[in-house]
Protein backbone atom coordinates (compact mmCIF):
# COMPACT_ATOMS: atom_id res chain seq x y z
CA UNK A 1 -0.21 5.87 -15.56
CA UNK A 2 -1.55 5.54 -11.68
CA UNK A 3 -1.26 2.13 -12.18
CA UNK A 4 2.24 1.61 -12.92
CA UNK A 5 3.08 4.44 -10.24
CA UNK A 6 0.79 2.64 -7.53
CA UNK A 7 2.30 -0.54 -8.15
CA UNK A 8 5.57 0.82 -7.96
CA UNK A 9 5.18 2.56 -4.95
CA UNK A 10 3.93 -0.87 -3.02
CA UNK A 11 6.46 -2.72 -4.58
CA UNK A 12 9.47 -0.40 -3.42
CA UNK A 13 7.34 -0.23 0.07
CA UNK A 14 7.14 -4.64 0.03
CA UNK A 15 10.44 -4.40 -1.13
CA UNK A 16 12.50 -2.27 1.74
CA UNK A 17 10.49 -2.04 4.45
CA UNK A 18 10.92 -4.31 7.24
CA UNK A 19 9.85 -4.72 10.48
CA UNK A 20 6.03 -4.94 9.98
CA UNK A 21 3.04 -2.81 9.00
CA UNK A 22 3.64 0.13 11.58
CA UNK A 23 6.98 0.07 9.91
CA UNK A 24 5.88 0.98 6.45
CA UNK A 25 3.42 3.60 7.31
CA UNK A 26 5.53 6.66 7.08
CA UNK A 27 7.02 5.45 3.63
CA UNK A 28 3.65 5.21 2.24
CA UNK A 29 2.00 8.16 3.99
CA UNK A 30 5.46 10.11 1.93
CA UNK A 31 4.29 8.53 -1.61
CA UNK A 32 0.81 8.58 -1.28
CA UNK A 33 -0.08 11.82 0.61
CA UNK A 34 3.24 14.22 0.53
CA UNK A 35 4.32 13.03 -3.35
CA UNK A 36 1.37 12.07 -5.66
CA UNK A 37 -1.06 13.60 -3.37
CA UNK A 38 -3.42 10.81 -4.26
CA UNK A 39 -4.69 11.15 -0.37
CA UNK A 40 -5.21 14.28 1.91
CA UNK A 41 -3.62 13.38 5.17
CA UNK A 42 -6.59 12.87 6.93
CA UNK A 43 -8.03 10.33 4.28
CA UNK A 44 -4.70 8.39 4.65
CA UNK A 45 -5.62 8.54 8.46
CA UNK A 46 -8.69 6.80 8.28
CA UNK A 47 -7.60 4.19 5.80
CA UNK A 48 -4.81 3.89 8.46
CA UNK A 49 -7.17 3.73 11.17
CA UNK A 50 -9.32 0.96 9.09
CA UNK A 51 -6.56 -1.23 7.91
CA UNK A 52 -6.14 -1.82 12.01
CA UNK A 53 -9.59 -2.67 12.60
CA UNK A 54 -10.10 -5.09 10.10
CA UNK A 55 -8.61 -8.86 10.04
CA UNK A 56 -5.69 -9.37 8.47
CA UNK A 57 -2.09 -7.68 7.88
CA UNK A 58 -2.45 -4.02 8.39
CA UNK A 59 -0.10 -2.89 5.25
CA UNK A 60 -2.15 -5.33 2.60
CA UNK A 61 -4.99 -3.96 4.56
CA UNK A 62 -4.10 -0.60 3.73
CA UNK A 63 -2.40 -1.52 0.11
CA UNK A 64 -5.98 -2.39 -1.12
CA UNK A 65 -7.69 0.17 0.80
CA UNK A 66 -5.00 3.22 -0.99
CA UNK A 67 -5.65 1.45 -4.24
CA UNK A 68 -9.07 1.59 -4.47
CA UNK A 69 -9.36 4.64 -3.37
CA UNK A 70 -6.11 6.48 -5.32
CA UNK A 71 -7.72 5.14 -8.08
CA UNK A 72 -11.50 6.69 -8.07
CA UNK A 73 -12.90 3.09 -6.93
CA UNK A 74 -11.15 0.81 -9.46
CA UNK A 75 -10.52 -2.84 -8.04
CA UNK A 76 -7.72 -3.12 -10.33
CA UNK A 77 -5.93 -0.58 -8.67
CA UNK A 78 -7.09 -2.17 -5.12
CA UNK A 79 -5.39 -5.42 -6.61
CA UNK A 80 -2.43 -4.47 -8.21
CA UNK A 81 -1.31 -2.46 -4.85
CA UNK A 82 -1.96 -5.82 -2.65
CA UNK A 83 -0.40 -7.52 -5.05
CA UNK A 84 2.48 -5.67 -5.11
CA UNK A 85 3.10 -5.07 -1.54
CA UNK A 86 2.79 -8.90 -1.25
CA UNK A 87 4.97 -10.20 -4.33
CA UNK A 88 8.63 -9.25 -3.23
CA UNK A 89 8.17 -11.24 -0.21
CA UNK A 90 6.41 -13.87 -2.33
CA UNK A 91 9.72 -14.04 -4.53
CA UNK A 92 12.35 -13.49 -2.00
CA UNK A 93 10.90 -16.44 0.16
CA UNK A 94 10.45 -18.39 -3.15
CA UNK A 95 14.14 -17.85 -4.20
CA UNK A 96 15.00 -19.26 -0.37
């Protein structure tokens, strides 16, 4: 059942959210921390704070980062929210 939430949650974030990772924080930090309370604030903090350090986008950064860890340290649930943070821009720019 996480699974199908999580993925739903990126999705909808992928989906609507433009203007960048910084853009999509608050949406996420309202799903992950304030509604599912999958994260306490401050773990969504540091997985914030890491998703900046690293290489790469920050929001598939943090997508795999609040998968693995919303999901007790499953990669499938580090995959399926990078995937779907990444797949509605996948299609839209497909369709185009």
């Amino acid at each position: 059942m996480i699974y199908c939430l999580l993925f739903w949650e990126f999705a909808k974030v992928g989906l609507f959210c433009v203007g960048g990772g910084y853009a999509s924080m608050p949406l996420i930090e309202a799903s992950v921390v304030d509604t599912y309370h999958w994260l306490t604030l401050s773990e969504f903090v540091d997985i914030f704070t890491i998703s900046q350090m690293t290489p790469g986008p920050i929001i598939i950064n943090c997508a795999t980062y609040i998968g693995y860890t919303a999901t007790g340290g499953s990669i499938l649930g580090s995959l399926l929210a990078t995937v779907a943070v990444s797949l509605p821009a996948i299609i839209i720019m497909t369709l185009i």
